[in-house]
Protein backbone atom coordinates (compact mmCIF):
# COMPACT_ATOMS: atom_id res chain seq x y z
CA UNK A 1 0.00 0.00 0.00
CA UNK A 2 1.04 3.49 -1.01
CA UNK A 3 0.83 5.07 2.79
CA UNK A 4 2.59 1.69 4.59
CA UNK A 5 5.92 3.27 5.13
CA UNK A 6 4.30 6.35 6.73
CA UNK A 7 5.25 6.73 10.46
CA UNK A 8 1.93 6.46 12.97
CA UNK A 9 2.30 10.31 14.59
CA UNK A 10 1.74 11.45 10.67
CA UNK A 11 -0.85 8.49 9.60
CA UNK A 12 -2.97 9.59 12.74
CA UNK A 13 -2.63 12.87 12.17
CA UNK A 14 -3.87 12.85 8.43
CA UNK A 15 -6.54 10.15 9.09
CA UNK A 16 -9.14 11.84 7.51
CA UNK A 17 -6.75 12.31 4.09
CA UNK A 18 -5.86 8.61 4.50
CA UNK A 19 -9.32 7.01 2.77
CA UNK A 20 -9.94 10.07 0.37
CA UNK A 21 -10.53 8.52 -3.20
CA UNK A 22 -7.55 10.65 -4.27
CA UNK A 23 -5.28 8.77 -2.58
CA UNK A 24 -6.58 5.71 -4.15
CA UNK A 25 -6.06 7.14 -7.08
CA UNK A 26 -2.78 7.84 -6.77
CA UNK A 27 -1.75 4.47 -5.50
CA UNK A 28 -3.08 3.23 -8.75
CA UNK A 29 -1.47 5.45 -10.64
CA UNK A 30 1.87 5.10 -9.39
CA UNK A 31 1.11 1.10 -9.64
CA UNK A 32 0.61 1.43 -13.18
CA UNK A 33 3.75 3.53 -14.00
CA UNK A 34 5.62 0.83 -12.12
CA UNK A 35 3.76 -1.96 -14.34
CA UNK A 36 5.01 0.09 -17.32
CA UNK A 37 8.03 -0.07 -16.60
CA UNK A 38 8.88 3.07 -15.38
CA UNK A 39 11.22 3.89 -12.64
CA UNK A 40 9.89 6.17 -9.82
CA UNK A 41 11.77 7.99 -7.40
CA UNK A 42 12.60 8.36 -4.25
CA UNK A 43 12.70 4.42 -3.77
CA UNK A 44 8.64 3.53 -1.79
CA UNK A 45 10.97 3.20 1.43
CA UNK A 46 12.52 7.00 0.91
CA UNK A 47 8.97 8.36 0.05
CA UNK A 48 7.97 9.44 3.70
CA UNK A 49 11.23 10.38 4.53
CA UNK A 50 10.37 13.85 5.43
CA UNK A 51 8.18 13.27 7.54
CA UNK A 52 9.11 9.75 8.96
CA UNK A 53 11.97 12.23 10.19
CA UNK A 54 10.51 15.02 11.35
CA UNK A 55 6.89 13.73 13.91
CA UNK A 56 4.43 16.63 13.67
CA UNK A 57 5.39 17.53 17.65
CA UNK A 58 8.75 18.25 16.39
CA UNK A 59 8.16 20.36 13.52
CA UNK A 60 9.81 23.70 14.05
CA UNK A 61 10.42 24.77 10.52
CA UNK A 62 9.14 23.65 7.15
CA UNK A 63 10.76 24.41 4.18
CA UNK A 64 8.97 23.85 0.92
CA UNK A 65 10.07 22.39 -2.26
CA UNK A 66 8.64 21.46 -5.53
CA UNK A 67 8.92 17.78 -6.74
CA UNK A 68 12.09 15.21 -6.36
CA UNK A 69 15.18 15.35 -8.10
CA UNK A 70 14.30 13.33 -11.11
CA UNK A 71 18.37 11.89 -11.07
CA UNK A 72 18.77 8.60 -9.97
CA UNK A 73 20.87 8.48 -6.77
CA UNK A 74 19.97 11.75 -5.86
CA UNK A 75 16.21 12.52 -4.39
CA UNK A 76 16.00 10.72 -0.91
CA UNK A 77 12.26 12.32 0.39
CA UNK A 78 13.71 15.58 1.76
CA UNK A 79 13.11 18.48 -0.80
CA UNK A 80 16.26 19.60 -1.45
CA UNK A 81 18.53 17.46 0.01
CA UNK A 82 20.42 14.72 -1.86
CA UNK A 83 22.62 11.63 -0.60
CA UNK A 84 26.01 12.03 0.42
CA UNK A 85 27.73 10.51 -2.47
CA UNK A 86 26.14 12.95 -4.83
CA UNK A 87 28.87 14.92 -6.67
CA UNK A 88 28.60 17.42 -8.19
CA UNK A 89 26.10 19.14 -6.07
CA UNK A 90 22.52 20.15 -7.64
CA UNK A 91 22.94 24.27 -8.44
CA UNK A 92 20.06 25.19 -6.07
CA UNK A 93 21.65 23.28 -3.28
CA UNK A 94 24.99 25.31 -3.77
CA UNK A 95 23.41 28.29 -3.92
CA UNK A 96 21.80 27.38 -0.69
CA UNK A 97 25.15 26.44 0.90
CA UNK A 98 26.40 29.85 -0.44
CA UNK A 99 23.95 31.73 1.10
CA UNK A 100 24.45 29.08 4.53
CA UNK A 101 28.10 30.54 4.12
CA UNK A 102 27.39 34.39 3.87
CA UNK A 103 24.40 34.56 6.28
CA UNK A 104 25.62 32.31 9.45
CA UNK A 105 29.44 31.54 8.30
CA UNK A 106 28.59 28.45 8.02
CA UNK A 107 30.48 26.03 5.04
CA UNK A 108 28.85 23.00 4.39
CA UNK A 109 29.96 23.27 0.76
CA UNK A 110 31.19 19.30 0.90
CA UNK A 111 28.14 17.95 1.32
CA UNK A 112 23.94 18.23 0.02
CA UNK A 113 22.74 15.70 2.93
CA UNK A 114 20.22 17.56 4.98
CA UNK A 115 19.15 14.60 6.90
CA UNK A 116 20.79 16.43 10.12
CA UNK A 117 18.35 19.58 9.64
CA UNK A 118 15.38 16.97 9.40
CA UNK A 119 16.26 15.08 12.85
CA UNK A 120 16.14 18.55 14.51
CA UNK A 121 12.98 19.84 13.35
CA UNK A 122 13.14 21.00 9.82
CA UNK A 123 10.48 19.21 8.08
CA UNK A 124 11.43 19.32 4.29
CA UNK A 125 8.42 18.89 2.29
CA UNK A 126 8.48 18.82 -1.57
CA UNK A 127 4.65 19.18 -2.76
CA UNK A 128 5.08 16.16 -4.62
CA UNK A 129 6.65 13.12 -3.35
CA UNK A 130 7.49 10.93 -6.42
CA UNK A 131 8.64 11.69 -9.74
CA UNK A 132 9.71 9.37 -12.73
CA UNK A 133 13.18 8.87 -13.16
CA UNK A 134 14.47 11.80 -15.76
CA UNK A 135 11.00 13.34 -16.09
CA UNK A 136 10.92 16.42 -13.78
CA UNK A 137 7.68 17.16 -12.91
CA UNK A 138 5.65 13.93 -14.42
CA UNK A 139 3.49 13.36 -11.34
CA UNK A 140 2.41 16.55 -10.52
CA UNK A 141 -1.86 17.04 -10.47
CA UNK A 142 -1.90 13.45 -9.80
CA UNK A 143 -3.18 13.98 -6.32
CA UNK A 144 0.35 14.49 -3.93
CA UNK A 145 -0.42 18.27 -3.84
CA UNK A 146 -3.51 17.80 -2.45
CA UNK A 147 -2.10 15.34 0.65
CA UNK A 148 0.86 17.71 1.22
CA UNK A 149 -1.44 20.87 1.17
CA UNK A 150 -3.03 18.84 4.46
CA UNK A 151 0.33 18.33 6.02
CA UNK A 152 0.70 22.50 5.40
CA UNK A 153 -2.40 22.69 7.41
CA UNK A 154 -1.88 20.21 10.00
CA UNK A 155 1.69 22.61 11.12
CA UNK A 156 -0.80 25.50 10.63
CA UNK A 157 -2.96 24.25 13.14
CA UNK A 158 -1.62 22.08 15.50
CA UNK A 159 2.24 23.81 15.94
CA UNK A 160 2.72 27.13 17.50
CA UNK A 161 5.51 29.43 15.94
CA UNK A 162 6.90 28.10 13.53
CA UNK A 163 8.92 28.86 10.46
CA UNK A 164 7.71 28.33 7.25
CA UNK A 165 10.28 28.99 4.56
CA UNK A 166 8.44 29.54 0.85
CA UNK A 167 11.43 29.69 -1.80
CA UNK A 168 10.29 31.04 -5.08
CA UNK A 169 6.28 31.15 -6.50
CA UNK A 170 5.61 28.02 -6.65
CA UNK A 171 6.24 27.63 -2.90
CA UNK A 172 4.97 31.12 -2.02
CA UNK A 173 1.25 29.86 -3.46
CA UNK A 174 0.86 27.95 -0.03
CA UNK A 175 1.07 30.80 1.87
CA UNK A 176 -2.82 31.26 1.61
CA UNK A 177 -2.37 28.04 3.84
CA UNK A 178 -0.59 29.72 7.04
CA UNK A 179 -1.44 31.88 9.42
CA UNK A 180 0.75 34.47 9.40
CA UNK A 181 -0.16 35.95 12.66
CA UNK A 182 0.49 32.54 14.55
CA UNK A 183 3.99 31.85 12.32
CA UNK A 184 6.68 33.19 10.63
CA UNK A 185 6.75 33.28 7.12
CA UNK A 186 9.59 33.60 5.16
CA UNK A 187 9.71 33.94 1.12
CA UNK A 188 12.51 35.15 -1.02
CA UNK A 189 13.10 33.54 -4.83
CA UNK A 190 13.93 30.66 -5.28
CA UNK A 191 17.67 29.32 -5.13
CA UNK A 192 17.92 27.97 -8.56
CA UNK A 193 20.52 29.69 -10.71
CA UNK A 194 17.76 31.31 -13.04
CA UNK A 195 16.20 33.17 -9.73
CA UNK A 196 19.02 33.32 -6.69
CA UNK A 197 20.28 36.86 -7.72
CA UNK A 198 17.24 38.50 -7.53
CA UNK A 199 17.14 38.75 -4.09
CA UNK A 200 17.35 34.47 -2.80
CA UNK A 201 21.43 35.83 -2.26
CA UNK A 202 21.24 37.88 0.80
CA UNK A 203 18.03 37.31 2.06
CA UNK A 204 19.64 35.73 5.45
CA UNK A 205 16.81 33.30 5.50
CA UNK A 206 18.99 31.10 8.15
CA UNK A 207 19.86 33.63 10.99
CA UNK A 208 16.24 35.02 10.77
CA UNK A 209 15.01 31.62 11.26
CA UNK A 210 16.66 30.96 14.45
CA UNK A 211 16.16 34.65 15.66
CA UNK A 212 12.43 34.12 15.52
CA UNK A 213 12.61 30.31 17.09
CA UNK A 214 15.03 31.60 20.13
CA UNK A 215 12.42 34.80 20.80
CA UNK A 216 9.45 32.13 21.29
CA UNK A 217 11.61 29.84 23.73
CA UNK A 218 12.72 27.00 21.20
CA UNK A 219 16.02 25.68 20.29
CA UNK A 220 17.50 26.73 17.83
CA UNK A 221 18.77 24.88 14.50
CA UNK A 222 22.32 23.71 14.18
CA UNK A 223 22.37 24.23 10.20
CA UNK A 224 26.30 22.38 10.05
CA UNK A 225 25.76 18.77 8.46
């Protein structure tokens, strides 16, 4: 079954999106890509990652990405993030490290693994949770924006300031999700190359981040991996 690998905090929390005839039909639809011979990514084990790492009572920060990495070897659940072996780095992810470097003065230029950030409370949610292998974007509409959208609303509602971290338009469209009274939001463009000088460089997402989670009494995150 499609949901299986999800942790029980998360599968009790979303209940009510568990038996929705979307979901259905997007366990048959991935089954049939997978009868076709097509190879999806993350792996069904890595699918939950995110938030298999990060329980709902931990969540301090989300930030939001689009779909997987569509590279084999690379997307692991965690938007963003890719697996430690993975040289050369994706360009958004070094643009993130270079704005880790310039903002807190911290490197982690060696490395694209943000499993660390997701064991401390940074739940790193891509919208869509599969993609076929070296076809970026192919299961988008197919119902994973819908489930994630509920995962936006579960933080909203059941978290108390916390960070939510919208990079570029795509992610800034769920801010119609948040309260923005209850948490911070934070939006800038996006890192990718075509975007990150227009205002992604500088916009010290990381120190602001654990400015506003120290003010409301919660630890703050080590960003070094």
């Amino acid at each position: 079954m499609l949901l299986d690998s999800l942790n029980a905090d998360w599968q009790n929390t979303l209940h009510n999106e568990l038996n929705q005839p979307y979901i259905q039909a997007l366990s048959a639809f991935l089954e049939q890509e997978e009868q076709e011979g097509k190879k999806i990514l993350p792996p069904p084990k890595q699918r939950f990652n995110a938030l298999n790492s990060t329980p709902l009572n931990q969540v301090k920060v989300i930030i939001l990405g689009q779909d997987p990495y569509p590279t084999v070897g690379h997307a692991h659940g965690l938007c963003f993030s890719v697996l430690p072996e993975v040289k050369p780095l994706p360009k958004s992810l070094l643009n993130i490290n270079k704005e880790l470097l310039s903002d807190v003065g911290i490197d982690n230029s060696h490395t694209g693994y943000l499993q660390p950030w997701a064991e401390q409370g940074v739940l790193l949610l891509n919208a869509v949770l599969t993609v076929e292998a070296g076809n970026a974007n192919a299961h988008q509409n197919k119902g994973w924006e819908k489930f994630t959208d509920a995962i936006i609303q579960a933080v909203n509602t059941q978290t108390e300031h916390s960070v939510f971290i919208l990079w570029g338009a795509y992610a800034q469209k769920k801010g119609k999700l948040i309260d923005h009274q209850k948490h911070l939001v934070l939006e800038s463009p996006h890192p990718s190359p075509l975007s990150a000088y227009r205002g992604f460089f500088g916009s010290q997402t990381f120190s602001k981040t654990n400015a506003y989670l120290k003010q409301h009494g919660k630890g703050e995150i080590d960003w070094q991996v």
